[in-house]
N, C-alpha and C. Protein backbone atom coordinates (compact mmCIF):
# COMPACT_ATOMS: atom_id res chain seq x y z
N UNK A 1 0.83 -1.19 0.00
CA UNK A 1 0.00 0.00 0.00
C UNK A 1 0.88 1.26 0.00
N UNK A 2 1.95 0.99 0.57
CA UNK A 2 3.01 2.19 0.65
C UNK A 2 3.48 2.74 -0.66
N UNK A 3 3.83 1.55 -1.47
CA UNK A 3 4.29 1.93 -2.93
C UNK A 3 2.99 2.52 -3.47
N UNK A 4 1.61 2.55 -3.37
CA UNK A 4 0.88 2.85 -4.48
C UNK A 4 0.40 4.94 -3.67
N UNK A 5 0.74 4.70 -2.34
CA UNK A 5 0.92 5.79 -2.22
C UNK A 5 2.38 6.67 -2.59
N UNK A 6 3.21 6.26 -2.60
CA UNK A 6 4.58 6.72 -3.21
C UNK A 6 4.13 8.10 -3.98
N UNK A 7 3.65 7.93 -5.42
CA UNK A 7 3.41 9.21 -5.79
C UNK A 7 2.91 9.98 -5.45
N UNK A 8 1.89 9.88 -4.57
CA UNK A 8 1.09 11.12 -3.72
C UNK A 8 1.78 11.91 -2.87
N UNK A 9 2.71 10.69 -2.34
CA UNK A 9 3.60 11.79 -1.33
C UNK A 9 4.73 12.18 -2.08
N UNK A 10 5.44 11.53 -3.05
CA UNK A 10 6.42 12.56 -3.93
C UNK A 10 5.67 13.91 -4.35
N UNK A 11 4.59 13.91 -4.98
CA UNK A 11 3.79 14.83 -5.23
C UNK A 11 3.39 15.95 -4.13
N UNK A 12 3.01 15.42 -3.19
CA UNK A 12 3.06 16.14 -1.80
C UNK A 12 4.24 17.14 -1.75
N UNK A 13 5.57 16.31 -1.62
CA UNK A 13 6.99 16.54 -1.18
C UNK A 13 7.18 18.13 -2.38
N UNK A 14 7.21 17.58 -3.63
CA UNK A 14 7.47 18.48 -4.70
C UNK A 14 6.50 19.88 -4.24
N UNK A 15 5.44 19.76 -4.12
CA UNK A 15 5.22 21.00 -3.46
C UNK A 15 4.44 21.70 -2.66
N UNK A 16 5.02 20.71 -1.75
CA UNK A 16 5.32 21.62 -0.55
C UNK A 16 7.13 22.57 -0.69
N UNK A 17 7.97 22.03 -1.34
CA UNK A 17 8.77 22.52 -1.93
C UNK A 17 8.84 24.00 -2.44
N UNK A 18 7.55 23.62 -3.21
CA UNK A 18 7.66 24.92 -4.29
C UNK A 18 6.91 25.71 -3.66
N UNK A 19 6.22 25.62 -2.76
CA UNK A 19 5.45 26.52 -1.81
C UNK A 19 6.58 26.96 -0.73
N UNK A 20 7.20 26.54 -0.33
CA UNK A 20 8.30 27.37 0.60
C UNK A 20 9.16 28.09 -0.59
N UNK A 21 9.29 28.18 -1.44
CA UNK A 21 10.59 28.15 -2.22
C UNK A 21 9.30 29.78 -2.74
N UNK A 22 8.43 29.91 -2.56
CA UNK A 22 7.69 31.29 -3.00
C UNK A 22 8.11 32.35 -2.27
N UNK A 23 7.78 33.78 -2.40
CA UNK A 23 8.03 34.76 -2.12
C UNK A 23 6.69 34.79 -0.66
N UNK A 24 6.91 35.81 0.37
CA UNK A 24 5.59 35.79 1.34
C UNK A 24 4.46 36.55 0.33
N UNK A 25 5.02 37.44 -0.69
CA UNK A 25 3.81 37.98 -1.33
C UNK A 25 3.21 37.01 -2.45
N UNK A 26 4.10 35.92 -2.95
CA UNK A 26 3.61 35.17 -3.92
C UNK A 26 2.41 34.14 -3.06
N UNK A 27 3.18 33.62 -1.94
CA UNK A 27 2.65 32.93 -1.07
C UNK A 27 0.85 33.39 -0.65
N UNK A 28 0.83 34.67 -0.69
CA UNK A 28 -0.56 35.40 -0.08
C UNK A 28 -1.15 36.02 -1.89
N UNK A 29 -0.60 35.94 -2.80
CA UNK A 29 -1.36 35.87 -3.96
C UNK A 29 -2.08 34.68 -4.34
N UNK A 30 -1.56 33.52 -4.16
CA UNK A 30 -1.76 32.34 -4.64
C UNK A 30 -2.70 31.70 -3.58
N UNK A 31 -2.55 32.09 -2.05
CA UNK A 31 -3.49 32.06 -1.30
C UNK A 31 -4.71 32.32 -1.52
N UNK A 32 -4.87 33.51 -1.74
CA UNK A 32 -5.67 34.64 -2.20
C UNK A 32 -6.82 34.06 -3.35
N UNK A 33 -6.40 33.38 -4.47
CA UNK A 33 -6.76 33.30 -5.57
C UNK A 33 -7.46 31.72 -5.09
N UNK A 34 -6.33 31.12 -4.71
CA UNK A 34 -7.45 30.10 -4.19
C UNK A 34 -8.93 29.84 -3.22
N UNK A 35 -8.73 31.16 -2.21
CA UNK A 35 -9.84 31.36 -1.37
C UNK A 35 -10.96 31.91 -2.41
N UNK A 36 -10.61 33.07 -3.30
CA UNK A 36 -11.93 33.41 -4.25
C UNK A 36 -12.37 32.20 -5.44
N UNK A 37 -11.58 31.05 -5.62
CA UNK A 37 -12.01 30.24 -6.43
C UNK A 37 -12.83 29.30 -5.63
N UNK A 38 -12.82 28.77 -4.52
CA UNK A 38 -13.28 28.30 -3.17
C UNK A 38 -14.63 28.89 -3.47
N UNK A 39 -14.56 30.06 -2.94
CA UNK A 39 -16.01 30.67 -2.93
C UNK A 39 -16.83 31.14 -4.10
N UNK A 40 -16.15 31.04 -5.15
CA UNK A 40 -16.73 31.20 -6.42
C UNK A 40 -17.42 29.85 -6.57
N UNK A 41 -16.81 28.40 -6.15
CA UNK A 41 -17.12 27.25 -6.61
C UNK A 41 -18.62 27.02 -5.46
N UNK A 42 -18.35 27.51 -4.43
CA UNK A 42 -19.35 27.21 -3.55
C UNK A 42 -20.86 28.17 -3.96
N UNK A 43 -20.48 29.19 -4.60
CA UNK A 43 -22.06 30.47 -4.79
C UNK A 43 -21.77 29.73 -6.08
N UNK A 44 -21.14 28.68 -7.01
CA UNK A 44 -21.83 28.82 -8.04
C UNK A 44 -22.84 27.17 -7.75
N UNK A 45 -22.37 26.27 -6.51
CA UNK A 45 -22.91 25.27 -7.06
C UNK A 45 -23.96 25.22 -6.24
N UNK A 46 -24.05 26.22 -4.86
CA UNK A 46 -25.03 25.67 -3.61
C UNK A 46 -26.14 27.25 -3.57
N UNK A 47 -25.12 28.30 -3.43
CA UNK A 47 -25.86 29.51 -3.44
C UNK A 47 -27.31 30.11 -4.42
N UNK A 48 -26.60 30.10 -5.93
CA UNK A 48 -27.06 30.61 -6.68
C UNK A 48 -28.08 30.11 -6.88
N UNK A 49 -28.32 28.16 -7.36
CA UNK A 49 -29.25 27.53 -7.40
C UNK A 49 -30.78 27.94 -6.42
N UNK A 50 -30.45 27.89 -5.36
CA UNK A 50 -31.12 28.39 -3.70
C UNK A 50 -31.89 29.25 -3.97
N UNK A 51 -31.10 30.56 -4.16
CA UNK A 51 -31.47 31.74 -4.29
C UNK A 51 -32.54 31.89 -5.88
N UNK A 52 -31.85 31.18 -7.00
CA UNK A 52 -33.02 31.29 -7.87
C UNK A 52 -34.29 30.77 -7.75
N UNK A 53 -34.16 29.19 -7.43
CA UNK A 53 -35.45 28.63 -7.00
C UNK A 53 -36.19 29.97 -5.89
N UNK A 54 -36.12 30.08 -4.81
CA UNK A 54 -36.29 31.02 -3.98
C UNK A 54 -37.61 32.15 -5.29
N UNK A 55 -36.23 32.72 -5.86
CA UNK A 55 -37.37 33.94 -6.59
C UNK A 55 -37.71 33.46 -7.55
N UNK A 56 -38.08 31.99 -7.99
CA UNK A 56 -38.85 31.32 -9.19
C UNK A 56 -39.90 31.27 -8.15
N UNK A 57 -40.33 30.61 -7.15
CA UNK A 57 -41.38 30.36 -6.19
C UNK A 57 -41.91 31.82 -5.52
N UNK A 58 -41.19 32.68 -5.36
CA UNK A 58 -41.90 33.84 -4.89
C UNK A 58 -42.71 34.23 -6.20
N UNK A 59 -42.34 34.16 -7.50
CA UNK A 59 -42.68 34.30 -8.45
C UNK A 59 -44.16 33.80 -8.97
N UNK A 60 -44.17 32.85 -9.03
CA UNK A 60 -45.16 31.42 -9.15
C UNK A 60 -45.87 31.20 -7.85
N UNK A 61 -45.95 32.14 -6.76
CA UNK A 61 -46.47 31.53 -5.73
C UNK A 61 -48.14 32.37 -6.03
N UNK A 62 -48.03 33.28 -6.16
CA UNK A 62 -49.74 33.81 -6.38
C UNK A 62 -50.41 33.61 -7.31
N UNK A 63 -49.58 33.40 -8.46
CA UNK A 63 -50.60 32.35 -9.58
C UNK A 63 -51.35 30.94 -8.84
N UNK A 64 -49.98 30.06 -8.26
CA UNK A 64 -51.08 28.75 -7.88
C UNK A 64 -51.92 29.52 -7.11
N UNK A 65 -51.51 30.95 -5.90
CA UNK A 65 -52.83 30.54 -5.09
C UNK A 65 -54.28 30.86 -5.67
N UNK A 66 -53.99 31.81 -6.67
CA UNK A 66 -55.46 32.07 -7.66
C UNK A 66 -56.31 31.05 -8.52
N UNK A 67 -55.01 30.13 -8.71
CA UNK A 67 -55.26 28.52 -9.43
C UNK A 67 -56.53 28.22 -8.00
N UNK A 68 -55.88 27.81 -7.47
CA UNK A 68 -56.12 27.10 -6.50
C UNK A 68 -57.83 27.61 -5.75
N UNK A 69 -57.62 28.95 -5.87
CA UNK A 69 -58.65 29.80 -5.28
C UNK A 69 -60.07 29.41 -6.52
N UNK A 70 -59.56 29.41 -7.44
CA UNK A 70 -60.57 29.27 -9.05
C UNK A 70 -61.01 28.08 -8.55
N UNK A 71 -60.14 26.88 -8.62
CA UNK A 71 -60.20 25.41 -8.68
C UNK A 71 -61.27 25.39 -6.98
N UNK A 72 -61.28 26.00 -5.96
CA UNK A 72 -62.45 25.61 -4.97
C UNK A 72 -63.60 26.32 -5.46
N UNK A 73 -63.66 27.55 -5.92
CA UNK A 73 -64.98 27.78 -6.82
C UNK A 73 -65.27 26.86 -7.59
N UNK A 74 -64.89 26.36 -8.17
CA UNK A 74 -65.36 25.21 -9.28
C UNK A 74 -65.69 24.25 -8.55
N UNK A 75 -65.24 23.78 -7.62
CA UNK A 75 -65.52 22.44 -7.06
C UNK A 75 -66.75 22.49 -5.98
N UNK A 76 -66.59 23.91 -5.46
CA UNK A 76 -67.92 24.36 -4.47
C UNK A 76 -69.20 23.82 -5.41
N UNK A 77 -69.11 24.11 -6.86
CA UNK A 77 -70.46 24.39 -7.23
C UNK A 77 -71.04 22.76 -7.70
N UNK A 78 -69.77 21.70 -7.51
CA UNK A 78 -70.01 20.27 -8.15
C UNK A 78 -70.81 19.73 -7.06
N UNK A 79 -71.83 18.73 -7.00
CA UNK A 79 -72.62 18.42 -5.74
C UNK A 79 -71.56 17.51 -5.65
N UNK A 80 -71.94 16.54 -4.27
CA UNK A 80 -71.02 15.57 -3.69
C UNK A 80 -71.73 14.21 -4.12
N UNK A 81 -70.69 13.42 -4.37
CA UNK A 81 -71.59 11.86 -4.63
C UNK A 81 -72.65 11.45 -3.11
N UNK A 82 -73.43 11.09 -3.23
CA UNK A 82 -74.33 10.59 -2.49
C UNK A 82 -74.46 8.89 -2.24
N UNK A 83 -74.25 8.29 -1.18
CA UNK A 83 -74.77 6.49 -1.41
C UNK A 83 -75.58 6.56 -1.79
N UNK A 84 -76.13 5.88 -2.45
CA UNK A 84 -77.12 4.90 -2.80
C UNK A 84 -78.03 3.99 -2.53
N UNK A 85 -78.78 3.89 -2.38
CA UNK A 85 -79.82 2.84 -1.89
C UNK A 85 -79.18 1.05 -2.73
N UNK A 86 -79.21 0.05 -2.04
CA UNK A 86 -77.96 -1.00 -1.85
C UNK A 86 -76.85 -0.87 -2.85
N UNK A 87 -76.00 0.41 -1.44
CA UNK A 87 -74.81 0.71 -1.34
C UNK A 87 -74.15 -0.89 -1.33
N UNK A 88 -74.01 -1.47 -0.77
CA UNK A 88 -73.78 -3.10 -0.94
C UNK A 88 -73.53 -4.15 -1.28
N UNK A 89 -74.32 -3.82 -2.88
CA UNK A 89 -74.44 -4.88 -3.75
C UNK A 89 -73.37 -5.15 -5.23
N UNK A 90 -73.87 -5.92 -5.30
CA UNK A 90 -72.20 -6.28 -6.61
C UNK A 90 -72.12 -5.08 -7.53
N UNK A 91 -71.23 -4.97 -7.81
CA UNK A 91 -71.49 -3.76 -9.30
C UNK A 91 -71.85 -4.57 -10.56
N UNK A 92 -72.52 -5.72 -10.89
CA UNK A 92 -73.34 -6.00 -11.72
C UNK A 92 -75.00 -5.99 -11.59
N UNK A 93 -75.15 -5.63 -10.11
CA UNK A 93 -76.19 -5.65 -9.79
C UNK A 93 -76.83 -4.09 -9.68
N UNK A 94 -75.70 -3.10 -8.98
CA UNK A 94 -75.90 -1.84 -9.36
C UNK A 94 -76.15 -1.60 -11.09
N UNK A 95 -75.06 -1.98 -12.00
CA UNK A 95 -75.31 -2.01 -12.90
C UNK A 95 -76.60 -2.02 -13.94
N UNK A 96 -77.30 -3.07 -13.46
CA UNK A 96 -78.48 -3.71 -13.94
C UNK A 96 -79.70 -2.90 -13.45
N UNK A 97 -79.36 -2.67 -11.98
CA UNK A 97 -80.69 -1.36 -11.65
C UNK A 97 -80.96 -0.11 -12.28
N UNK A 98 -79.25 0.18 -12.85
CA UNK A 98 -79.54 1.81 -13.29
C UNK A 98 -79.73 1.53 -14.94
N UNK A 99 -80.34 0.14 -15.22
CA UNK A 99 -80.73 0.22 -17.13
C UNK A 99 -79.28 -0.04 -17.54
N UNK A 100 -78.18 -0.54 -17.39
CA UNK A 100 -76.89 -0.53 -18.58
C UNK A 100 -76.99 -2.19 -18.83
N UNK A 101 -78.57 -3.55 -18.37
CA UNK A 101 -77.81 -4.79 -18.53
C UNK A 101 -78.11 -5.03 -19.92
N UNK A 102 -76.84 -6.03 -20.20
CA UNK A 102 -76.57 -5.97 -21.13
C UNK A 102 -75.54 -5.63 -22.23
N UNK A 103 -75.37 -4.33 -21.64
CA UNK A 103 -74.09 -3.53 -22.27
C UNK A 103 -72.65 -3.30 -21.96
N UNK A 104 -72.52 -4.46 -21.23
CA UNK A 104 -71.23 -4.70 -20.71
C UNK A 104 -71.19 -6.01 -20.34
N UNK A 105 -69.16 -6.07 -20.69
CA UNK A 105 -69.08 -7.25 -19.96
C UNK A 105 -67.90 -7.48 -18.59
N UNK A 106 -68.40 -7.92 -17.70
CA UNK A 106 -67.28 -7.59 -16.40
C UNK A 106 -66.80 -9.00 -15.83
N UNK A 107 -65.48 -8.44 -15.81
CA UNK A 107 -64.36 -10.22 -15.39
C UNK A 107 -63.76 -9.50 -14.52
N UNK A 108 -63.86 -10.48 -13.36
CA UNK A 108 -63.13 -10.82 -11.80
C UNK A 108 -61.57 -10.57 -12.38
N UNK A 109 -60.93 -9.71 -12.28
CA UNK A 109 -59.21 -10.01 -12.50
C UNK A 109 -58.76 -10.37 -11.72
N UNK A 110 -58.74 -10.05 -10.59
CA UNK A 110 -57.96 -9.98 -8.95
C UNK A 110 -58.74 -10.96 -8.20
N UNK A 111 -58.71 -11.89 -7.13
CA UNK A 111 -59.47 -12.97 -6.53
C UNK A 111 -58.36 -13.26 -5.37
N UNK A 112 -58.43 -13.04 -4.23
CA UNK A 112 -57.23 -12.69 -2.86
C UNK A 112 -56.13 -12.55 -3.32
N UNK A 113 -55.74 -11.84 -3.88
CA UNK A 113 -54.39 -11.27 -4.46
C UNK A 113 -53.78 -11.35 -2.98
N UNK A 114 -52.76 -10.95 -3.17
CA UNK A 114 -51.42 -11.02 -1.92
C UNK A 114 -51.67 -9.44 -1.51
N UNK A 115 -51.13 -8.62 -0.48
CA UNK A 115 -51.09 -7.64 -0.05
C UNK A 115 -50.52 -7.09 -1.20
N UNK A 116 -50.83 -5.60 -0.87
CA UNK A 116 -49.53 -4.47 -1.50
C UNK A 116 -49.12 -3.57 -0.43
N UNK A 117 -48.02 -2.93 -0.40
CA UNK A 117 -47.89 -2.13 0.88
C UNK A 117 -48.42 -1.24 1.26
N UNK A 118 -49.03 -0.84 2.56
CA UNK A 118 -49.92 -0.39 3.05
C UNK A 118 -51.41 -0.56 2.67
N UNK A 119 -51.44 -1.52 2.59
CA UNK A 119 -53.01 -1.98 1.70
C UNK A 119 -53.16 -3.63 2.31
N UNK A 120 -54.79 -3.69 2.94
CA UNK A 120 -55.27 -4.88 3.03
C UNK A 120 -55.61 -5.41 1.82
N UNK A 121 -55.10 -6.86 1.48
CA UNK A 121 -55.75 -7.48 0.21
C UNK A 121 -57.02 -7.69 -0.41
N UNK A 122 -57.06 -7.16 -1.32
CA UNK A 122 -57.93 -7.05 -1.72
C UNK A 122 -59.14 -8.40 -1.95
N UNK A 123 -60.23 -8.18 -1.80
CA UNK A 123 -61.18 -9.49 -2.34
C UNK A 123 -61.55 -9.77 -3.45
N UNK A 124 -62.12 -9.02 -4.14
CA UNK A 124 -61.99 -9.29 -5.69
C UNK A 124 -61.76 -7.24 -6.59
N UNK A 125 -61.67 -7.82 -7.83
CA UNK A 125 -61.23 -6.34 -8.50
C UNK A 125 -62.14 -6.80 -9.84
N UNK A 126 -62.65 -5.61 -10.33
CA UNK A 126 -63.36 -6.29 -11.25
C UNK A 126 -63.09 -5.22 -12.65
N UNK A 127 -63.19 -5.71 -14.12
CA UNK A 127 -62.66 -4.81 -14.89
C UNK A 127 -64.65 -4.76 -15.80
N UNK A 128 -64.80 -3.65 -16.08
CA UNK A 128 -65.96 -3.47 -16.61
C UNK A 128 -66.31 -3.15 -18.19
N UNK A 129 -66.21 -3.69 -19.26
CA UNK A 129 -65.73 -3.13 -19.98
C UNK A 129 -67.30 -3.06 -20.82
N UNK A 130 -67.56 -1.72 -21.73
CA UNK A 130 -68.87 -1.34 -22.47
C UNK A 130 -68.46 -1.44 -23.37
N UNK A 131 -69.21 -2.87 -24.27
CA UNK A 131 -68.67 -3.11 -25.35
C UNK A 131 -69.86 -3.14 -26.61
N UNK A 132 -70.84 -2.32 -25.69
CA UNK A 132 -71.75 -1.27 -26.78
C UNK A 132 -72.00 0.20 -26.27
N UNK A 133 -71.97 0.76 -26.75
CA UNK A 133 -72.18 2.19 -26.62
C UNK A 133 -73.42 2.40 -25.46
N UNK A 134 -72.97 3.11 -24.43
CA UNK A 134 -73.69 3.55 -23.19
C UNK A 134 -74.22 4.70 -23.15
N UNK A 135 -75.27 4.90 -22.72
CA UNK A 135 -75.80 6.34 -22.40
C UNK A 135 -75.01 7.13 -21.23
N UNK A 136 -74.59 8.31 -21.64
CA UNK A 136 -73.45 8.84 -21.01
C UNK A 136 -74.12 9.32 -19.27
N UNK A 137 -75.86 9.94 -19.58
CA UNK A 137 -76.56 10.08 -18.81
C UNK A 137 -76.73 8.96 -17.47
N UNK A 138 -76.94 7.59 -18.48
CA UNK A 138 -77.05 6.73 -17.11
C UNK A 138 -75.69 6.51 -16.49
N UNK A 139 -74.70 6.58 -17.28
CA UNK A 139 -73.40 5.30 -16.88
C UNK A 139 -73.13 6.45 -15.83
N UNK A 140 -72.79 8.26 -15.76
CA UNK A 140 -71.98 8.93 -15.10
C UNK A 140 -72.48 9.29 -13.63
N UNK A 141 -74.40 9.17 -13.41
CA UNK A 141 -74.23 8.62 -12.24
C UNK A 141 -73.88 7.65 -11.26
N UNK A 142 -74.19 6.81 -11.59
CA UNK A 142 -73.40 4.80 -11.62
C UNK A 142 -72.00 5.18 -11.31
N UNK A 143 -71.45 5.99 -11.84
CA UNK A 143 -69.69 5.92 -11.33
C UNK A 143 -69.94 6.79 -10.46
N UNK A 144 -70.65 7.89 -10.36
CA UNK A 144 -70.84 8.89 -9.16
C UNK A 144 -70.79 8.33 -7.93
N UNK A 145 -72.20 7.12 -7.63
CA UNK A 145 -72.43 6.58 -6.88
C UNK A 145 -71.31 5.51 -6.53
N UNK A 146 -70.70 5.24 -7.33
CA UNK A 146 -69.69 4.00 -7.30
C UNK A 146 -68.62 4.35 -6.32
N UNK A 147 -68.16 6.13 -6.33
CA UNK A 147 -66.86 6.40 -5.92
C UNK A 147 -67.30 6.63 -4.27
N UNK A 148 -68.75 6.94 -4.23
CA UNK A 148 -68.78 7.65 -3.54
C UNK A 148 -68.86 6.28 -1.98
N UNK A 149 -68.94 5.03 -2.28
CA UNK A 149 -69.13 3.94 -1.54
C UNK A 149 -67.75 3.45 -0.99
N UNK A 150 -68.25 3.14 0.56
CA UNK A 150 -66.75 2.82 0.79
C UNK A 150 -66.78 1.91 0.53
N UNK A 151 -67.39 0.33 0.08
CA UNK A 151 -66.89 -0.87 0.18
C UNK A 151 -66.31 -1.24 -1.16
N UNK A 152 -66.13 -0.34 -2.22
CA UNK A 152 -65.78 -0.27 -3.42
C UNK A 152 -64.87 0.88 -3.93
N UNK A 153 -64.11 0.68 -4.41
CA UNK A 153 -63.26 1.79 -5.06
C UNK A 153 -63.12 1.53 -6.13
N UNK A 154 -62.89 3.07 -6.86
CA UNK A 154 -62.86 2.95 -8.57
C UNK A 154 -61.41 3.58 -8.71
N UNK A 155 -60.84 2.59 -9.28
CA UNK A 155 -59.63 2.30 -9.80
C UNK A 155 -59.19 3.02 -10.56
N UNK A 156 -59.76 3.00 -12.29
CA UNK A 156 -59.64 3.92 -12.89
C UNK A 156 -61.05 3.68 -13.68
N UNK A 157 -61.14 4.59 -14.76
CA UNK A 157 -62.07 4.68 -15.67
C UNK A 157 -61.64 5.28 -17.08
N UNK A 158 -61.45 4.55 -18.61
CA UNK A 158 -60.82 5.00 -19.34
C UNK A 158 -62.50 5.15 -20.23
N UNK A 159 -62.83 6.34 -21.03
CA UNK A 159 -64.19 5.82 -21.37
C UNK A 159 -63.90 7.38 -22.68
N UNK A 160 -64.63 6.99 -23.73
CA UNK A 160 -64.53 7.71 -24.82
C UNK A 160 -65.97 8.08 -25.69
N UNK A 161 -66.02 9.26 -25.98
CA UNK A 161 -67.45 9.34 -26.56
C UNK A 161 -67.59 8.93 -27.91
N UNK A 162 -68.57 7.83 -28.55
CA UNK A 162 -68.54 7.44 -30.05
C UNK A 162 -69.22 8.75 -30.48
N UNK A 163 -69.42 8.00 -31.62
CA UNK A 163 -68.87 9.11 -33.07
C UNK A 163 -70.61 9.19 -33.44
N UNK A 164 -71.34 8.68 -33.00
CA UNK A 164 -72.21 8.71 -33.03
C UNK A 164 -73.70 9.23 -32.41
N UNK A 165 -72.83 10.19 -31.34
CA UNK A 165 -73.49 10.85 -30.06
C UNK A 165 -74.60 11.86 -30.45
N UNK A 166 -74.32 12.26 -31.49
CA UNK A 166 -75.54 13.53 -31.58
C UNK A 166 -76.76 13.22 -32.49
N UNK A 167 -76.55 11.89 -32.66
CA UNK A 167 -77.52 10.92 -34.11
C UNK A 167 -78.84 10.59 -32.99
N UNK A 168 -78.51 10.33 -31.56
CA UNK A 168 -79.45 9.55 -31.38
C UNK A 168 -80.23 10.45 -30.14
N UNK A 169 -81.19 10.90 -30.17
CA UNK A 169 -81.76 11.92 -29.07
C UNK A 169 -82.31 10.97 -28.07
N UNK A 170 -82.36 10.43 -28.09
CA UNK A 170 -82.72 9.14 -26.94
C UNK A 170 -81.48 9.12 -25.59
N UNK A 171 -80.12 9.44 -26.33
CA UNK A 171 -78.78 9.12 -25.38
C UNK A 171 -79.18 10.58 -24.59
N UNK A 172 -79.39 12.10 -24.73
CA UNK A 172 -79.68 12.78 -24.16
C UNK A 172 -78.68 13.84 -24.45
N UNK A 173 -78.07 14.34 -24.05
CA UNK A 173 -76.79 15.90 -24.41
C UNK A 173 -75.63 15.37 -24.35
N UNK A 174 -75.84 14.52 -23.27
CA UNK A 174 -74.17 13.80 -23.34
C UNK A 174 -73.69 12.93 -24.14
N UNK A 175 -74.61 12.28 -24.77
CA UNK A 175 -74.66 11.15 -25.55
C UNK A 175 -74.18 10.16 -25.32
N UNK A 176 -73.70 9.16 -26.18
CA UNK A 176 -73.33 7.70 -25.64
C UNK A 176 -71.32 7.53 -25.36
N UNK A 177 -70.89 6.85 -24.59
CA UNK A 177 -69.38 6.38 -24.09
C UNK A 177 -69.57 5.08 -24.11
N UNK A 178 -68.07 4.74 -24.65
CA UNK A 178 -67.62 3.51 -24.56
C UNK A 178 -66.30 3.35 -23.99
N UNK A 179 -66.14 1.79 -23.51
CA UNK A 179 -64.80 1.93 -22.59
C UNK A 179 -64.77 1.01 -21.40
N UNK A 180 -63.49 1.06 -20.07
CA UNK A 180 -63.71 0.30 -19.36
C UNK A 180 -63.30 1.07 -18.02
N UNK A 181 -63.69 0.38 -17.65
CA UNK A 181 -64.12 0.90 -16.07
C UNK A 181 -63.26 -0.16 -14.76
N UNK A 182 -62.38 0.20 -13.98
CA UNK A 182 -61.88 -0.83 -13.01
C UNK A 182 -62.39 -0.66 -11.44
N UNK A 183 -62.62 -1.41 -10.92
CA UNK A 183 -62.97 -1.43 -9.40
C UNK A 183 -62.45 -2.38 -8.52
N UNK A 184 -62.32 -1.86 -7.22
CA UNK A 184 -61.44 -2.91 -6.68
C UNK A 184 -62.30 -2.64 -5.24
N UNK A 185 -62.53 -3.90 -4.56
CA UNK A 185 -63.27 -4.30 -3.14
C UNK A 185 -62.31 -3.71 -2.31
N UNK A 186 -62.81 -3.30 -1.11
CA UNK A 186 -61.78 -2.77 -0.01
C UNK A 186 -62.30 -3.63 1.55
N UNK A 187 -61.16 -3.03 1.90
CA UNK A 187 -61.15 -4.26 3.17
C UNK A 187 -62.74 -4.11 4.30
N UNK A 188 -63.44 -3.43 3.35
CA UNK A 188 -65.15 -3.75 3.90
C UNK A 188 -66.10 -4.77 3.26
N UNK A 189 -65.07 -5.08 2.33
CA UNK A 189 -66.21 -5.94 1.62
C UNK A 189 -65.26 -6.73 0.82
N UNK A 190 -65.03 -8.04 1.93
CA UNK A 190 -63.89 -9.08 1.76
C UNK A 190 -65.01 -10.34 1.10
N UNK A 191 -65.89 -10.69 0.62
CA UNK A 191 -66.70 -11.50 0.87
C UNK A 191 -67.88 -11.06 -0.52
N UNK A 192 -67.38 -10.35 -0.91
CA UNK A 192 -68.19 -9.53 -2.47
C UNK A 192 -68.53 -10.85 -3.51
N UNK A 193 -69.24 -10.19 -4.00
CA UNK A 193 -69.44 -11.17 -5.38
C UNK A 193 -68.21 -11.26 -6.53
């Protein structure tokens, strides 16, 4: 280990050499130059960054809060999901009450899956998929009610309006969506359909 330090300390040796072998004024120039490169290296890599973020966020800070201020007006005026009368029951059975049977087809994916972290396992997960065109009217309370239940959670919902929405006055303003829908049982309702 001694030999592979060898050059470090020849290197050392050489100058410290050439540092005695300076003038006291060369000595306090070269000092000098190193302390402002020191602190040049430190305001350019820790300071400056700091300080800009700093006045990017003082900057950007009263836009979000007006964002933010807009975004609770908007949301004040959305009603809140409400349960449902049998809050309870399978989501093929909700399904079927609010008029969509028929128009979908839904497969169990998940069946006691293993934990995930911080999460009791789930009992079943179910994927919903409308594989005829839905009335946008019925399906968007149905998910209203869906989210709003604790023994069920909605996962996601990917859903698209056909091309055919303004043909049929029967679907209503919103017209008809197609697409799929995921839900997953929560640890209230281990024992689901």
């Amino acid at each position: 280990m001694l030999r592979r330090l060898a050059p470090a300390r020849q290197w050392m040796r050489e100058g410290s050499t050439r540092w005695q072998a300076l003038s006291a004024r060369d000595r306090l120039a070269v000092g000098g130059a190193a302390l402002v490169m020191t602190l040049a290296v430190l305001w350019l890599a820790f300071a400056k960054p700091a300080l800009e973020n700093i006045t990017r966020w003082q900057h950007d800070l009263p836009k979000l809060r007006a964002q933010s201020a807009e975004l609770d007006q908007v949301l004040s005026d959305v009603p809140t999901a409400q349960p449902v009368a049998g809050a309870s029951e399978s989501p093929q059975a909700s399904l079927d009450r609010v008029g969509l049977q028929g128009l979908y087809r839904i497969d169990v994916i998940v069946a006691d899956a293993p934990p995930t972290t911080g999460k009791a396992p789930p009992a079943k997960a179910w994927r919903i998929e409308f594989v005829k065109p839905v009335a946008a009217a019925r399906l968007f309370p149905w998910l209203r009610a869906v989210s709003a239940r604790t023994d069920i959670e909605l996962i996601g919902a990917v859903l698209d309006r056909t091309d055919g929405a303004a043909a049929d006055p029967a679907a209503g303003p919103q017209g008809h969506v197609r697409g799929v829908v995921d839900l997953q049982s929560t640890a209230l309702y281990k024992d689901g359909p």
